[in-house]
Protein backbone atom coordinates (compact mmCIF):
# COMPACT_ATOMS: atom_id res chain seq x y z
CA UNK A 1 -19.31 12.84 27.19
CA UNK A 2 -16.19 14.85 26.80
CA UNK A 3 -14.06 11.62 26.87
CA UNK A 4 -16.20 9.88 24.19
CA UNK A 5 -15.77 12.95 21.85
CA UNK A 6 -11.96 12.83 22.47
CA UNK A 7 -11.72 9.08 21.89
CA UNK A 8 -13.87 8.71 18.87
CA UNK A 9 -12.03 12.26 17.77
CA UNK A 10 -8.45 9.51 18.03
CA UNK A 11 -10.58 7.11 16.42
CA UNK A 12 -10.64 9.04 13.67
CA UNK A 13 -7.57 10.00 13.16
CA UNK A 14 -6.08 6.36 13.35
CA UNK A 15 -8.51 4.58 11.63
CA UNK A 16 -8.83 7.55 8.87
CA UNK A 17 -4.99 6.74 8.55
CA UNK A 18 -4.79 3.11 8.55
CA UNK A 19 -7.56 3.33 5.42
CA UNK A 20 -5.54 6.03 3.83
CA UNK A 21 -2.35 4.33 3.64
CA UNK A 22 -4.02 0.82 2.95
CA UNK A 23 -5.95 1.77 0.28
CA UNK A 24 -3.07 3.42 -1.37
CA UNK A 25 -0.44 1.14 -1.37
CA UNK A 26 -2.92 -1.01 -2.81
CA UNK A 27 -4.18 1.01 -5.39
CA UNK A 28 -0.12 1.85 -5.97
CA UNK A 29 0.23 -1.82 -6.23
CA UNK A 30 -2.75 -2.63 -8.54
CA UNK A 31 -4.53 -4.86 -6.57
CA UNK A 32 -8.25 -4.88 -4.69
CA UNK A 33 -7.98 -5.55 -1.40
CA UNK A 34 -11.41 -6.40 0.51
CA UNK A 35 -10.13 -5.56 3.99
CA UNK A 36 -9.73 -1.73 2.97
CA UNK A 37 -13.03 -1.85 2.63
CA UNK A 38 -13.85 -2.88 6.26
CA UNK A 39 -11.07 -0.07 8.02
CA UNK A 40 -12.98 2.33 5.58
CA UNK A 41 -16.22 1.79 6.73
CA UNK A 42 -14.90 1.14 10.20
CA UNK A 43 -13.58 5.08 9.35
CA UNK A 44 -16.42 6.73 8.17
CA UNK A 45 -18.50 4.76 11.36
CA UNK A 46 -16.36 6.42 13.31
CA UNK A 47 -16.69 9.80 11.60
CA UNK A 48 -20.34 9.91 12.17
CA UNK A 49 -20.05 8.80 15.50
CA UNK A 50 -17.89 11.36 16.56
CA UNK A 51 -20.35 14.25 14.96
CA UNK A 52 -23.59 12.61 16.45
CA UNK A 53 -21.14 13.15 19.79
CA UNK A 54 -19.79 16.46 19.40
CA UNK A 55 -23.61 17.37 18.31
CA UNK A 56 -24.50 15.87 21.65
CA UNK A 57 -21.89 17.74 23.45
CA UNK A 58 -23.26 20.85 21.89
CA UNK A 59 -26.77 20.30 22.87
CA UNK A 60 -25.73 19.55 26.19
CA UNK A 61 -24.57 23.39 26.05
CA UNK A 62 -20.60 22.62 25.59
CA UNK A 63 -18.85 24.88 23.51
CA UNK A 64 -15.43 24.60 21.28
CA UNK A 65 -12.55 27.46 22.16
CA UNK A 66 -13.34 28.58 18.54
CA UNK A 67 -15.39 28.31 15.16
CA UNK A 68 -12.40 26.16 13.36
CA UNK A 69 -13.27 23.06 15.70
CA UNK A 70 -16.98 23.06 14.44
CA UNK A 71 -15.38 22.90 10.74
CA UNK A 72 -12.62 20.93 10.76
CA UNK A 73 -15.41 18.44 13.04
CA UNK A 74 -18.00 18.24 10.21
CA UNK A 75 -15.51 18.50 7.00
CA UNK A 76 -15.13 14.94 7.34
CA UNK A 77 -18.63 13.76 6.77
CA UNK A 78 -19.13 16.06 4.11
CA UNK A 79 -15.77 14.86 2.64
CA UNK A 80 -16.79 11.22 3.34
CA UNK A 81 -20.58 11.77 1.39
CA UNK A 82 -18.53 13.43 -1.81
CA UNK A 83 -16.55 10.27 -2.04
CA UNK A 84 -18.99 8.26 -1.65
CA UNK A 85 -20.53 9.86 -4.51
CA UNK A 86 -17.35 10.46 -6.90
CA UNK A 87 -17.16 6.52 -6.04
CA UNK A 88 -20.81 5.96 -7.38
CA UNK A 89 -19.96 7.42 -10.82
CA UNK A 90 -16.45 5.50 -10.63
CA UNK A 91 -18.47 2.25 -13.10
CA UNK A 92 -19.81 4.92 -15.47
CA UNK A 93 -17.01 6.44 -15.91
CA UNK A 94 -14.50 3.69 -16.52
CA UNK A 95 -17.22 1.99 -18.93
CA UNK A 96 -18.28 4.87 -20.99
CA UNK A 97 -20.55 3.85 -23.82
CA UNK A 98 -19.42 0.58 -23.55
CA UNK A 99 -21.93 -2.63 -23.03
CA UNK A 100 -20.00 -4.51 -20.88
CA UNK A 101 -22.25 -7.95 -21.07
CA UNK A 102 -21.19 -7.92 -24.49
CA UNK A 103 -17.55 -7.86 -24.14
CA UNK A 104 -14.85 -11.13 -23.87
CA UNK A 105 -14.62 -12.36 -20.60
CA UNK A 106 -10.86 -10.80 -19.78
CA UNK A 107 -11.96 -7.61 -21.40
CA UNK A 108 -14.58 -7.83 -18.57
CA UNK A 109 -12.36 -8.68 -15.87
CA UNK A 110 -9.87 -5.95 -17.07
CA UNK A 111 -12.56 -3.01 -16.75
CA UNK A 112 -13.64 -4.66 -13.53
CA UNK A 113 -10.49 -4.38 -11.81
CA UNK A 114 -9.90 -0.74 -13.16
CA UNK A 115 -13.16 0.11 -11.50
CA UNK A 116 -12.30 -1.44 -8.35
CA UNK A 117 -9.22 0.05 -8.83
CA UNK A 118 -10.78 3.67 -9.38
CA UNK A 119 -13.07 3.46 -6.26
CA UNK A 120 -10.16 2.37 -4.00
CA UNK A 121 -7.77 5.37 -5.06
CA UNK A 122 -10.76 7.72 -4.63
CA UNK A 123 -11.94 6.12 -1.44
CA UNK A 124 -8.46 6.24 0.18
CA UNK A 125 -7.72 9.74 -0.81
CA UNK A 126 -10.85 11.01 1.14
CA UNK A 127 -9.55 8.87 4.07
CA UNK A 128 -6.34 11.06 3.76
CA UNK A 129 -8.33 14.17 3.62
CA UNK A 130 -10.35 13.08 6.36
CA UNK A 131 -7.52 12.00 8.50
CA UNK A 132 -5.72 15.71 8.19
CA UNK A 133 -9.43 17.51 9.15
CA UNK A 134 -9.17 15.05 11.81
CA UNK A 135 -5.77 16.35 13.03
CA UNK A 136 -6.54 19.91 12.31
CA UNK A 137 -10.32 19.88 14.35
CA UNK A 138 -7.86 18.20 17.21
CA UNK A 139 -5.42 20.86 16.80
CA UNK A 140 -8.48 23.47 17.60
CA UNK A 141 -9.78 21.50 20.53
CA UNK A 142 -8.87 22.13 24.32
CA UNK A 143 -7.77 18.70 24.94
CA UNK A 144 -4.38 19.29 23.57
C-alpha cells in the first residue's frame, strides 16, 4: 500500500502541474480549452485517490515521520472543494444583474467566454496550489 500512496502522491504532483500550467497559458492566451478540463479532473481524481490511500495506510496503523505530512496530504482536497466553489459563483459574478437571454447574441458570446475564461484562471490556480502542497506533503514523507 505504501507504493500506491507514493505513486498516486507523483500523480499528483505531475498531473496537478500539467493542469496548472495548461490552464494558464490558456487563460494568458484568452482562449477555452476543453482538454484542461480533462487533466483537471484527471488531478483532482488523483487527489482523492491519494487521501482515500493515505487514509487507508493510516487505518492499517502506518504513521507519517511528522504532523506536516497529514496537512500538506489533505490541503489539496480542501483546496480543490474551495475552487470548485469560487468556480460555481464564477457565472454570477461575471453576469451581475444582467439577464443574459435578453442580450445580442455577441454580447452573449462575449460574457460566455469571460466566464469560461474566469473558471479556467481560478481552476488552474488551485492546480498550482495543489501541485506545491503536493511537493511540500512529499517533502515531509520518508520516501525521499
Amino acid at each position: 500500500m505504501d507504493t500506491v500512496h507514493l505513486v498516486l502522491g507523483i500523480a499528483v504532483i505531475v498531473v496537478s502541474l500539467l493542469a496548472g500550467a495548461w490552464g494558464g497559458i490558456a487563460w494568458l492566451q484568452q482562449r477555452p480549452s476543453v482538454s484542461f478540463w480533462y487533466i483537471l479532473r484527471a488531478a483532482q481524481v488523483a487527489v482523492v485517490l491519494q487521501v482515500l490511500a493515505g487514509g487507508v495506510l493510516v487505518l492499517l496503523g502506518e504513521e507519517a515521520t511528522g504532523a506536516l505530512h497529514y496537512v500538506y496530504g489533505l490541503a489539496p482536497l480542501l483546496v480543490s472543494l474551495l475552487a470548485e466553489g469560487a468556480r460555481a459563483g464564477a457565472a454570477e459574478r461575471e453576469l451581475g444583474d444582467v439577464d443574459f437571454q435578453t442580450l445580442p447574441r455577441d454580447r452573449q458570446r462575449t460574457i460566455a467566454l469571460a466566464i469560461v475564461r474566469r473558471e479556467m484562471g481560478i481552476m488552474a490556480l488551485s492546480a498550482w496550489v495543489i501541485f506545491f502542497l503536493a511537493l511540500r506533503a512529499a517533502g515531509t514523507s520518508e520516501a525521499f
